[in-house]
Protein backbone atom coordinates (compact mmCIF):
# COMPACT_ATOMS: atom_id res chain seq x y z
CA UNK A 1 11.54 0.03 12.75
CA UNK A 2 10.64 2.72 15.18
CA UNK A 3 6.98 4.10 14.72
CA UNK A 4 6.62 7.91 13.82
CA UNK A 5 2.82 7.68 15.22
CA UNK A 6 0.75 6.26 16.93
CA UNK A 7 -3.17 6.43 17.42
CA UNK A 8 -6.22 4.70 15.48
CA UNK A 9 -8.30 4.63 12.59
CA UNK A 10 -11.65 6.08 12.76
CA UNK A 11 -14.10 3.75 10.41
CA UNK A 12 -17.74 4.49 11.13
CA UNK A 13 -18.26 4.35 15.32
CA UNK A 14 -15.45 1.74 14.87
CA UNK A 15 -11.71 2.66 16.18
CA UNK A 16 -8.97 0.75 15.20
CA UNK A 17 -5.41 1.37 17.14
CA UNK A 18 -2.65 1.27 14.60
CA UNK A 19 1.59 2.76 14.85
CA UNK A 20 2.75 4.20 11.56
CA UNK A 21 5.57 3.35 9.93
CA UNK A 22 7.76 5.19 7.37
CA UNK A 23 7.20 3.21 4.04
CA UNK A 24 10.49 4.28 2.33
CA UNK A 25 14.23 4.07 2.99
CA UNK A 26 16.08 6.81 2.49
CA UNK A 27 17.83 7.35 -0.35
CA UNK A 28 21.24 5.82 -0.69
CA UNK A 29 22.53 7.97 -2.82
CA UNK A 30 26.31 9.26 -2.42
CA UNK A 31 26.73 12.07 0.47
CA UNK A 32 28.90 14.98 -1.08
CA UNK A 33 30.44 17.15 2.00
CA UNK A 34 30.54 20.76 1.80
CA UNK A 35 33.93 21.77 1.42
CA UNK A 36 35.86 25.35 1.87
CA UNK A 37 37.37 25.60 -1.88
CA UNK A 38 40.82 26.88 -0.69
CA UNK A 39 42.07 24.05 1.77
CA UNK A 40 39.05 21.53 1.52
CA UNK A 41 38.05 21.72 5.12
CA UNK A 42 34.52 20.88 5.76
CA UNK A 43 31.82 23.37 5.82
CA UNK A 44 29.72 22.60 8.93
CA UNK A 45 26.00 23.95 9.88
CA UNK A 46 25.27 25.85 13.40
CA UNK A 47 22.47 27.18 15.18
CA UNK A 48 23.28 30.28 15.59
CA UNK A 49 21.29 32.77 18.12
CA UNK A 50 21.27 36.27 16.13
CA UNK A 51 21.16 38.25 19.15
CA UNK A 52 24.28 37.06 20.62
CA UNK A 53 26.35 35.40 17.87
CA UNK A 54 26.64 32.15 20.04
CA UNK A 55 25.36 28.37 19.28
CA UNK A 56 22.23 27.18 20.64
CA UNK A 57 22.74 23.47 21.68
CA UNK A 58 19.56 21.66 20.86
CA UNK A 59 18.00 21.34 24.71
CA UNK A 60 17.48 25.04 24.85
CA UNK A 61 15.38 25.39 21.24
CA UNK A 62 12.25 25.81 21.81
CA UNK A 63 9.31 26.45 18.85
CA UNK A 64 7.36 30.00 18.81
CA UNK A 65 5.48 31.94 16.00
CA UNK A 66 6.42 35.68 15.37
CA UNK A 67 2.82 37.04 15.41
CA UNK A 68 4.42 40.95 14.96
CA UNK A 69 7.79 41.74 14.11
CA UNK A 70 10.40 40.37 16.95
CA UNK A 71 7.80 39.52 19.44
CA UNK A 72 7.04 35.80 19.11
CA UNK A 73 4.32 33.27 20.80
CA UNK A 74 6.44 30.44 22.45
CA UNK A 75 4.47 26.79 21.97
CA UNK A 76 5.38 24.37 24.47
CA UNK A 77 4.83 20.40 23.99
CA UNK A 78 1.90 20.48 26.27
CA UNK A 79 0.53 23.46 24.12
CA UNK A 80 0.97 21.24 20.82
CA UNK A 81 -0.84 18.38 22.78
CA UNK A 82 -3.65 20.49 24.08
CA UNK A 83 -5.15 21.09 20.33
CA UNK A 84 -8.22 18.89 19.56
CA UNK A 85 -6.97 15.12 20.38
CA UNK A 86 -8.81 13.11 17.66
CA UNK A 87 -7.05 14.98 15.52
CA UNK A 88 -3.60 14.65 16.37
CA UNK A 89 -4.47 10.81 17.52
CA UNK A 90 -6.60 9.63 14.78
CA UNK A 91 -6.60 9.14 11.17
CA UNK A 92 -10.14 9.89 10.57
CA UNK A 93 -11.70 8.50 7.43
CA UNK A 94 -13.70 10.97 5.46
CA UNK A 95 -15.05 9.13 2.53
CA UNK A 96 -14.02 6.49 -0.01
CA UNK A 97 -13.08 7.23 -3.13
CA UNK A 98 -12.15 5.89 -6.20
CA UNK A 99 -8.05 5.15 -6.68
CA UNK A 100 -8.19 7.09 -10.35
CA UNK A 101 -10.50 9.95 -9.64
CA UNK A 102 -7.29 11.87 -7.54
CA UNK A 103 -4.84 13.60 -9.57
CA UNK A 104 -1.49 12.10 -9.21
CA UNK A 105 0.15 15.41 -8.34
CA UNK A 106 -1.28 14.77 -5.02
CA UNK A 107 0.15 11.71 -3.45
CA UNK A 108 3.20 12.49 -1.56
CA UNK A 109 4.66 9.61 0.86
CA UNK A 110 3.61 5.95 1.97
CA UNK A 111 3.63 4.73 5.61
CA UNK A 112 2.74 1.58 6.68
CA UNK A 113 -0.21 1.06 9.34
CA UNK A 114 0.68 -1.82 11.75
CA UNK A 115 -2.71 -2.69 14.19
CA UNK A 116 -2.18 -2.44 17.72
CA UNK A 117 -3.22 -5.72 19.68
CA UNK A 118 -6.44 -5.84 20.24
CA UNK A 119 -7.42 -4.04 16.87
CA UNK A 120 -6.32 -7.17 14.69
CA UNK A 121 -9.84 -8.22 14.08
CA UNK A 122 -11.58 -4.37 12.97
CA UNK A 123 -7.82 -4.23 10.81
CA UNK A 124 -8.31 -7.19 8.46
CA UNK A 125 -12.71 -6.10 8.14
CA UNK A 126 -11.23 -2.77 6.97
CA UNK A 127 -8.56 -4.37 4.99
CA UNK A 128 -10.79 -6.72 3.33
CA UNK A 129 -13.80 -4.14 2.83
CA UNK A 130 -11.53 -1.75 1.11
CA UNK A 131 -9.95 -4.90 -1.38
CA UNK A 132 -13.64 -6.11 -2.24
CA UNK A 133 -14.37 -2.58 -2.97
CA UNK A 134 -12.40 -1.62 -4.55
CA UNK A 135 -11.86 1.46 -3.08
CA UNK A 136 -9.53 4.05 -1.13
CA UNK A 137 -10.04 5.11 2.25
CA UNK A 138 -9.55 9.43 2.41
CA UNK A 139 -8.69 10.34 5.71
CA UNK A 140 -7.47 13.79 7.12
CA UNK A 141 -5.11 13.69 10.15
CA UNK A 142 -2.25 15.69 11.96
CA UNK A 143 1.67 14.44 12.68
CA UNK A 144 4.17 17.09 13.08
CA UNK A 145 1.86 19.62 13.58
CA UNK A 146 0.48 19.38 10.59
CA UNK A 147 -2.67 18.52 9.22
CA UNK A 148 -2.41 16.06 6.38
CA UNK A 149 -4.80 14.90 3.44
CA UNK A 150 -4.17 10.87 2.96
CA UNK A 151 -5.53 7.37 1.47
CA UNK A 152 -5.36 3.84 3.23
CA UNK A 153 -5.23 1.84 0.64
CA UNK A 154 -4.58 -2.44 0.92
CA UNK A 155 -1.38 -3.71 -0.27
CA UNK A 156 -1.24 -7.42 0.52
CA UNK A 157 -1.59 -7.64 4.07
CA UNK A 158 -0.78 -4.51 4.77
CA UNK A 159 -3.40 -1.35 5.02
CA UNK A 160 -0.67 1.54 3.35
CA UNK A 161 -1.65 5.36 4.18
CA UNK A 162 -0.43 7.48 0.97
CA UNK A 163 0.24 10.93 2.80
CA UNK A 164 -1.05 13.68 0.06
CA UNK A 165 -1.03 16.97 -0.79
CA UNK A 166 -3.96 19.90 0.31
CA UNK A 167 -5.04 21.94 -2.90
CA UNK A 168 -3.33 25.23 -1.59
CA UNK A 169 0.07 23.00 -1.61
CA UNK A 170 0.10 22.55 -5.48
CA UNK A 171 0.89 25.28 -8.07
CA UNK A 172 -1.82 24.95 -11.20
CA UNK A 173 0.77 26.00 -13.82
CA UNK A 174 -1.56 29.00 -14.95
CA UNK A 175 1.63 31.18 -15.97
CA UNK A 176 3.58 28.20 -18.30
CA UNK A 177 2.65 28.19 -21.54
CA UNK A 178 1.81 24.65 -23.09
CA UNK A 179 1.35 23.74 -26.71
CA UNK A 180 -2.01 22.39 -28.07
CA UNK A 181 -1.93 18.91 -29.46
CA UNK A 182 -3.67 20.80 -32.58
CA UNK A 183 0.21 20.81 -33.49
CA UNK A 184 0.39 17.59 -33.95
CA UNK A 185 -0.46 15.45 -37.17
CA UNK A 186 -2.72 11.75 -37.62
CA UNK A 187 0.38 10.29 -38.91
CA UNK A 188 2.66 11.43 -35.83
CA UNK A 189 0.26 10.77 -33.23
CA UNK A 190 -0.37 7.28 -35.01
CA UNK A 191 3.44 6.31 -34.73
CA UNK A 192 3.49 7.51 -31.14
CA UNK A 193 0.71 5.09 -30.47
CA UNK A 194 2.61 2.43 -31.74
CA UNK A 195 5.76 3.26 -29.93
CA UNK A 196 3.83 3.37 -26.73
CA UNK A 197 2.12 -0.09 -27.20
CA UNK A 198 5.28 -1.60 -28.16
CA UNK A 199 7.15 -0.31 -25.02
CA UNK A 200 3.86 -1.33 -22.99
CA UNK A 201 4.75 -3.94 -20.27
CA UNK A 202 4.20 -4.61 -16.76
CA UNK A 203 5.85 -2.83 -14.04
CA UNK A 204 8.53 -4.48 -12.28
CA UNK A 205 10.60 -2.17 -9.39
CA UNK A 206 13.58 -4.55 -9.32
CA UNK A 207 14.26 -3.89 -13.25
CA UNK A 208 14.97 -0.16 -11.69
CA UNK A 209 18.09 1.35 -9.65
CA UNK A 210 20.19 4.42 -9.58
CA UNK A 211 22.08 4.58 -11.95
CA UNK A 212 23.92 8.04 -11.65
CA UNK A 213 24.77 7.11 -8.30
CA UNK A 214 26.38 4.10 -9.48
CA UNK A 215 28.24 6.50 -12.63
CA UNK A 216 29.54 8.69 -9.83
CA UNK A 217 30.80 6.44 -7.70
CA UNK A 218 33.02 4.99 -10.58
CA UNK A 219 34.06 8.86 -11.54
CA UNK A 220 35.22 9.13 -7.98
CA UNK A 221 37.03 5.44 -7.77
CA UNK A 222 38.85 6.99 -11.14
CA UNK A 223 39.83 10.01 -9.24
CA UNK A 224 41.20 8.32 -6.07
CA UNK A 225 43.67 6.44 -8.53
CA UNK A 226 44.70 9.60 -10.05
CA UNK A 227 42.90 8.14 -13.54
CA UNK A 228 40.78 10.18 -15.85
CA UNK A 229 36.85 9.38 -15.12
CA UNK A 230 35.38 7.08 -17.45
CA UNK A 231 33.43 9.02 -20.42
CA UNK A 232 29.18 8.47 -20.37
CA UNK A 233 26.80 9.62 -22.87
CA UNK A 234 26.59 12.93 -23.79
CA UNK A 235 23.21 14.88 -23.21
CA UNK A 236 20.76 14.10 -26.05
CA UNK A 237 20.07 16.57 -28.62
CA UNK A 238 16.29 18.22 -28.79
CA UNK A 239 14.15 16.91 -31.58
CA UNK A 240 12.90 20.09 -34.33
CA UNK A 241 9.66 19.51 -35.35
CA UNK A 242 11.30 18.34 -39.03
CA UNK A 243 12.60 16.14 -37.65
CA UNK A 244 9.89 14.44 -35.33
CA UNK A 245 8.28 11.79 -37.93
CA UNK A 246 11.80 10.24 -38.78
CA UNK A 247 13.25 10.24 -34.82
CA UNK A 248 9.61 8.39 -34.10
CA UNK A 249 10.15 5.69 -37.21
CA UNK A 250 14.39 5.86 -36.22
CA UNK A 251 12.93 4.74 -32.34
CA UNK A 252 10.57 2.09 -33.23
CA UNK A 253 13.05 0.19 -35.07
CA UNK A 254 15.66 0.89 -32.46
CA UNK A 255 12.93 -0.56 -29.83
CA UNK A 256 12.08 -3.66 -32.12
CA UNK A 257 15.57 -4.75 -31.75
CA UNK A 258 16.35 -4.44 -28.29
C-alpha cells in the first residue's frame, strides 16, 4: 500500500511520525460503461477548456478559485504548502472523548496510522493509553486541502483514524416530517422488543457480502447466452398500520424457525 499522508501525531508536547493508509478497498462491485443507445459505442469523459472547445491534457490543469465572475486566483503547489504547516503535517489531538457520545452520522472513512521509525515507542504509549481508557482520540487535521474532524481510535495493534464529518457538512432533517412513537401501542412495541432480542447476536463481517452484485452478474451471464435472466424476489409490499401486530407475530415465528 502506498501512503496518502504523511506527518505525526500531536499528543501533549509529544510528536509521533506516522503515514496514513486508506482503510478500505474499493468497492468491487460490477463497472457498467456508458454506452451511446443507438450503436453501443462507449460514452467517454473529457476535459474540455470552454473557451476554446479543445481538451486539456492533465499537465496543463492547474487549481484557481473564481473570487468574481471569470477572473479566478490561480493556487500553485507551493501556495497549498505555504498555509500553516502543523496543520497540513499533523494530526493534532484536541481532546478525548467518549466512543458513544458522537452521533454516528458523523464518522465518514477509516485510515490506518502506521508509525514512522523512530516513533514506535510514543505509538504503542498512545495505543495503550487510549485501550486502558477507554477512550477516543479527536483530532482536527488537513489532507487534500481540506480540513478534517477525526478519531484515533485502537484496533488491535493498529491506532485507526475515523475521518468525520464538520457540523456544517450534515443536514438536521428540520423540513422531513417524522411520526411520534405516541402512534404506537404497549402491545406493538412489546412484540418489537421481542423480535429485536431474538435477532440479537454478535457481529460477524464475513457473514456479509454483496449480494446484488453477485444477482447481476448472473442476469448478465444469462444474457451473454441469449437466456432469459433468472427471476429474484419481487419488492416487498409496505405494511398498513392494520396490519402491523399480525406481520410482527407472522415475523417472529418466521425468525424462530430459521
Amino acid at each position: 500500500m502506498r501512503p496518502i499522508w504523511t506527518g505525526s501525531i500531536s499528543f501533549g508536547l509529544v510528536n509521533i511520525p506516522v503515514r496514513m493508509y486508506s482503510g478500505v478497498n474499493p468497492r468491487q462491485g460490477l463497472d457498467l460503461d456508458m454506452l451511446h443507445k443507438d450503436d453501443h459505442a462507449p460514452i467517454r469523459y473529457a476535459r474540455i477548456c470552454r473557451k476554446d472547445g479543445k481538451e486539456v491534457p492533465w499537465d496543463e490543469i492547474v487549481k484557481g478559485y473564481e473570487y468574481r465572475e471569470g477572473d479566478y486566483v490561480v493556487l500553485t503547489k507551493k501556495d497549498l504548502e505555504k498555509i500553516d504547516a502543523h496543520k497540513t503535517q499533523t494530526l493534532d489531538i484536541q481532546q478525548f472523548v467518549e466512543e458513544g457520545g458522537i452521533d454516528v452520522r458523523y464518522f465518514e472513512k477509516p485510515y490506518y496510522l502506521e508509525p514512522v521509525k523512530g516513533g514506535e515507542k510514543a505509538y504503542a504509549l498512545l495505543h495503550a493509553a487510549l485501550e486502558e481508557s477507554d477512550k477516543l482520540a479527536l483530532t482536527k487535521y488537513v489532507v487534500h486541502e481540506r480540513e478534517h474532524l477525526g478519531v484515533i481510535k485502537p484496533v488491535g495493534r493498529a491506532l485507526v483514524l475515523n475521518q468525520m464529518r464538520f457540523p456544517t457538512d450534515l443536514r438536521e432533517g428540520t423540513d422531513l416530517t417524522f411520526p411520534s412513537d405516541k402512534e404506537i401501542t404497549h402491545k406493538e412495541l412489546d412484540v418489537a422488543l421481542k423480535l429485536i432480542r431474538q435477532e440479537t447476536k454478535p457481529f460477524v463481517p464475513e457473514d456479509f457480502h454483496d449480494s446484488y452484485t453477485e444477482e447481476l452478474e448472473d442476469m448478465i451471464a444469462a444474457k451473454t447466452k441469449g437466456k432469459k435472466p433468472p427471476k429474484h424476489r419481487a419488492a416487498p409490499k409496505n405494511t398498513s398500520a392494520h396490519d402491523l401486530m399480525a406481520a410482527l407475530k407472522a415475523s417472529l415465528k418466521s425468525d424462530a424457525k430459521q
